[in-house]
Protein backbone atom coordinates (compact mmCIF):
# COMPACT_ATOMS: atom_id res chain seq x y z
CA UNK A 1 -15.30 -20.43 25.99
CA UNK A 2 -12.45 -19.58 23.47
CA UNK A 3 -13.91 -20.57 20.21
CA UNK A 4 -13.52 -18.30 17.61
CA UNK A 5 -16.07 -17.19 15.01
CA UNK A 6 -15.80 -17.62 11.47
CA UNK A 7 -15.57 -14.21 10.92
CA UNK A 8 -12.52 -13.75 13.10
CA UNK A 9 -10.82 -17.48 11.09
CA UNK A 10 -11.69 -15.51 8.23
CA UNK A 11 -9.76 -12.26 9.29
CA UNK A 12 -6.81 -14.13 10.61
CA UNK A 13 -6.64 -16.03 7.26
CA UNK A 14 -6.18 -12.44 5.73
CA UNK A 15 -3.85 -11.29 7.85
CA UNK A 16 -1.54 -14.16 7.91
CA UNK A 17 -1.88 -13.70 4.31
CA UNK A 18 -1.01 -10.09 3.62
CA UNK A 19 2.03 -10.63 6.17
CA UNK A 20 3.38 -13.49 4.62
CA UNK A 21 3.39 -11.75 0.53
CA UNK A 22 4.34 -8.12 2.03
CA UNK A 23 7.40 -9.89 3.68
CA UNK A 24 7.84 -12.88 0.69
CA UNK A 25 5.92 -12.34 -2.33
CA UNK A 26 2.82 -14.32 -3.64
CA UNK A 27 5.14 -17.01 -5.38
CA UNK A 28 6.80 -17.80 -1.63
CA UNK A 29 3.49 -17.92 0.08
CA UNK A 30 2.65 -21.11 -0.31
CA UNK A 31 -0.70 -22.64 0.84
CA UNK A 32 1.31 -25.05 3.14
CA UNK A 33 3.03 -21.96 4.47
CA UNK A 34 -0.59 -20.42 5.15
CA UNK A 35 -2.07 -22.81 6.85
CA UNK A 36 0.66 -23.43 9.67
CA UNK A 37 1.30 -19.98 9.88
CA UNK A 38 -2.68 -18.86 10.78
CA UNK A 39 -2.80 -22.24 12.47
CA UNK A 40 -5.81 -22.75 10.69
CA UNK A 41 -6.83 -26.19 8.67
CA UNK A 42 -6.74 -26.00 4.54
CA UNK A 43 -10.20 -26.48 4.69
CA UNK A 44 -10.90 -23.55 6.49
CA UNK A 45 -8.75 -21.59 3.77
CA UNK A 46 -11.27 -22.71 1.01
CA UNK A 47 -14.13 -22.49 3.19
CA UNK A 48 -13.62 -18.89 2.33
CA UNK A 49 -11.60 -18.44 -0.43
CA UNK A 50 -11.82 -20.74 -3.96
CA UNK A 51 -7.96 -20.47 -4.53
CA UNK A 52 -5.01 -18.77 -3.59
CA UNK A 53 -5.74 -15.88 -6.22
CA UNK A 54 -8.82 -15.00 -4.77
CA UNK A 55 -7.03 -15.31 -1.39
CA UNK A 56 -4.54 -12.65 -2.16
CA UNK A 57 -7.14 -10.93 -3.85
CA UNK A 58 -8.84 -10.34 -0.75
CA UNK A 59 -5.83 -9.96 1.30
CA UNK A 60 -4.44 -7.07 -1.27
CA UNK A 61 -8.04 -5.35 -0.71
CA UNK A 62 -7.72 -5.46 2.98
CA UNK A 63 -4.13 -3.50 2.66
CA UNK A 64 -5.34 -0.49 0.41
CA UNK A 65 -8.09 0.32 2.69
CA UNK A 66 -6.19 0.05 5.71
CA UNK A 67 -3.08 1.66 4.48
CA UNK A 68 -5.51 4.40 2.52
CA UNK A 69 -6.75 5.08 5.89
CA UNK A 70 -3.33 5.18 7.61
CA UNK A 71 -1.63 8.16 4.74
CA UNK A 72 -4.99 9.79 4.97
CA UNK A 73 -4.90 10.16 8.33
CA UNK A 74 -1.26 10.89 9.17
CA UNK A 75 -1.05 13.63 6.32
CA UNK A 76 -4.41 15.27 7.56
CA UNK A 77 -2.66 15.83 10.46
CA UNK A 78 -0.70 18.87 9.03
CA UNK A 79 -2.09 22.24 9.53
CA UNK A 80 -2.26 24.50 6.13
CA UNK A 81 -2.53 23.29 2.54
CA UNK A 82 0.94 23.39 1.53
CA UNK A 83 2.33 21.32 5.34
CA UNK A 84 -0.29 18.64 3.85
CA UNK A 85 1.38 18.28 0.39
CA UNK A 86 4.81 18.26 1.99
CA UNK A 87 3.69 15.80 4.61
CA UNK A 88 2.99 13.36 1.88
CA UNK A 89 6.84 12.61 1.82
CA UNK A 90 7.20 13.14 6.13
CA UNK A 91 4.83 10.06 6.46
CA UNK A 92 6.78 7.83 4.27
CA UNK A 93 10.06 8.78 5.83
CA UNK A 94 8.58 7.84 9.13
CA UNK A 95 6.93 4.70 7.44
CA UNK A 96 10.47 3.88 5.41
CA UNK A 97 12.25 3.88 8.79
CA UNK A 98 9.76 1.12 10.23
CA UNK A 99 11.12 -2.42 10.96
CA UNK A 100 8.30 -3.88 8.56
CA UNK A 101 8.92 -1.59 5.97
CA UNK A 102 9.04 -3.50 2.74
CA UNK A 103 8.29 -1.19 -0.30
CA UNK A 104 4.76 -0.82 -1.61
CA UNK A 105 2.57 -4.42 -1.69
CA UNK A 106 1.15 -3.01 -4.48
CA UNK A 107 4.27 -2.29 -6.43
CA UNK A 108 5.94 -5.48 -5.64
CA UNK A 109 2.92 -7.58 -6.26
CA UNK A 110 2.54 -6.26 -9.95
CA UNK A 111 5.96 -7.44 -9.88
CA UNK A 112 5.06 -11.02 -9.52
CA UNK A 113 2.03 -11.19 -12.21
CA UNK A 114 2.52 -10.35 -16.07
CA UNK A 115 -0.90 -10.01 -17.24
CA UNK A 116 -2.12 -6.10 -17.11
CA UNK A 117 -5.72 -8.00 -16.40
CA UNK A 118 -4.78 -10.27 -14.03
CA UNK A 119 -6.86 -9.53 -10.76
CA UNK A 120 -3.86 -8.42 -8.65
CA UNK A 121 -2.30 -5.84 -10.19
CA UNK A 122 -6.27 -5.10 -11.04
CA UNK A 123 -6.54 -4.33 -6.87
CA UNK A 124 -2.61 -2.25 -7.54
CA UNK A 125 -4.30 -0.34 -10.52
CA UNK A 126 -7.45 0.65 -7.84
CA UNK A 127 -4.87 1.26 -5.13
CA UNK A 128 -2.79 3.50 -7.00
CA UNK A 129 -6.44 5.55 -8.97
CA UNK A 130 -6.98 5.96 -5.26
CA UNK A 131 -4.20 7.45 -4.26
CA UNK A 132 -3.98 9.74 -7.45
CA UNK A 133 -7.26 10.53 -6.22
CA UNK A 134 -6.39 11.61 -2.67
CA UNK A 135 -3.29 13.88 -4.42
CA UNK A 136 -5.96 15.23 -6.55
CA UNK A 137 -7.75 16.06 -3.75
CA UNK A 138 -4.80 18.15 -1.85
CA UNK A 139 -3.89 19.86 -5.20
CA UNK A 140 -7.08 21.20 -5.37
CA UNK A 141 -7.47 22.10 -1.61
CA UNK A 142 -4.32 23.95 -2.12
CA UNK A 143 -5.50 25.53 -4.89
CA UNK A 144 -2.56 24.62 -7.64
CA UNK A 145 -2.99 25.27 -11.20
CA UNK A 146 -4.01 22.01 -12.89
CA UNK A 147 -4.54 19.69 -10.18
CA UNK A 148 -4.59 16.86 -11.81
CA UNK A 149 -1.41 17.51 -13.54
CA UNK A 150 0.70 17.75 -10.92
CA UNK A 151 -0.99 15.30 -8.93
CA UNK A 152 0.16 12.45 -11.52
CA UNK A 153 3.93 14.13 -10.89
CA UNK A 154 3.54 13.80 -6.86
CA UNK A 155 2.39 9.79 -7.76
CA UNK A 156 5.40 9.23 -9.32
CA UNK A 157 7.71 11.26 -6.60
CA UNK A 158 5.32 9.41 -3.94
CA UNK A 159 6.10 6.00 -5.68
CA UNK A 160 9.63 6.67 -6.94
CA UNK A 161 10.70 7.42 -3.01
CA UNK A 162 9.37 3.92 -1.74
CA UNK A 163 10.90 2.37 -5.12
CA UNK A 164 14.34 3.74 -3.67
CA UNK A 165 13.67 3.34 0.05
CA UNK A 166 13.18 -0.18 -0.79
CA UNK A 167 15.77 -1.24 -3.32
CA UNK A 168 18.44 1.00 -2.19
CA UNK A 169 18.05 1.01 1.10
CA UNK A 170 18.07 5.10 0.95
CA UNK A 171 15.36 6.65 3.83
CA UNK A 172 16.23 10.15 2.45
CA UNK A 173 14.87 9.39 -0.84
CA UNK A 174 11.40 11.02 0.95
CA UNK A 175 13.40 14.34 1.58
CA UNK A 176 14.67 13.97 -1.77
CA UNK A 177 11.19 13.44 -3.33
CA UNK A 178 9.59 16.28 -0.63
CA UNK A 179 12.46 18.95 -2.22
CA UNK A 180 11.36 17.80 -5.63
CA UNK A 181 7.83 18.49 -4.98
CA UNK A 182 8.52 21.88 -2.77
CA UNK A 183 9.64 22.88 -6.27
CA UNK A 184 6.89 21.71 -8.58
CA UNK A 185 4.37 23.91 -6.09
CA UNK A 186 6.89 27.04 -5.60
CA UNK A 187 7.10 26.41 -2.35
């Protein structure tokens, strides 16, 4: 028997979702688009979902914790303090180098919404509080003065690097963001 649950329609519709506005944006996802993509019926769509926002909503969510998880655990893998800090900008090198690679969802899909309330770039604002939280976290591991400080400069190197891998096409902007921060914590 090949039937599939309604758990795994559910997770497919999610996928095909976060695929489809990483590679597009929200505006060229269209529920049409959806639908034949995941090879699913509309009404399975809003079985789960009310509308499209909540949709991408939900799709957005998916992509922080997974993607969370995958910087976590690729910079953990660094022995020492400091290698952890620096590996924040070896991981997106790596990352920026990927076929796939298409900036940050995050950035790109504040891009696409105008209201600072609107629920996506609500899910970007949590994304990004996470990830200040996680440099918080290695600051203070490393024992810098004012962590918190300098974790808010190693957001904007982190995010500046993708902003340039993306736009310019420029896979060094990690080195150039890791030399930036090798300076920030003397090292």
């Amino acid at each position: 028997m090949n039937e599939i649950t309604h758990s795994e329609t559910r997770d497919i519709i999610l996928d095909v979702t976060e695929k489809l506005i990483y590679k597009s944006g929200i505006a060229a996802t269209g529920m049409d688009l959806l639908v034949k993509t995941a090879g699913v019926s509309r009404k399975s769509v809003y079985r789960y979902f009310d509308n499209k926002e909540q949709l991408v909503v939900a799709a957005l969510e998916r992509r922080d914790e997974r993607w969370m998880h995958w910087y976590r655990s690729e910079v953990g893998k660094a022995q020492g303090s400091a290698q952890r800090l620096l590996a924040l900008f070896s991981v997106l090198k790596e990352w920026f180098g990927r076929e796939d690679f298409r900036g940050c969802a995050f950035i790109n899909t504040s891009g696409e919404t105008g209201d600072p309330q609107d629920p996506v770039r609500q899910v970007a604002k949590r994304h990004k509080q996470k990830l200040l939280d996680y440099l918080v976290e290695l600051c203070q591991e490393h024992g810098t003065q004012q962590p918190s400080e300098l974790a808010a400069q190693l957001l904007i190197l982190i995010d500046g690097a993708i902003t340039v891998a993306l736009v310019m096409g420029d896979y060094s902007a990690a080195d150039n963001a890791q030399c930036m921060a090798r300076k920030l914590l003397d090292l």
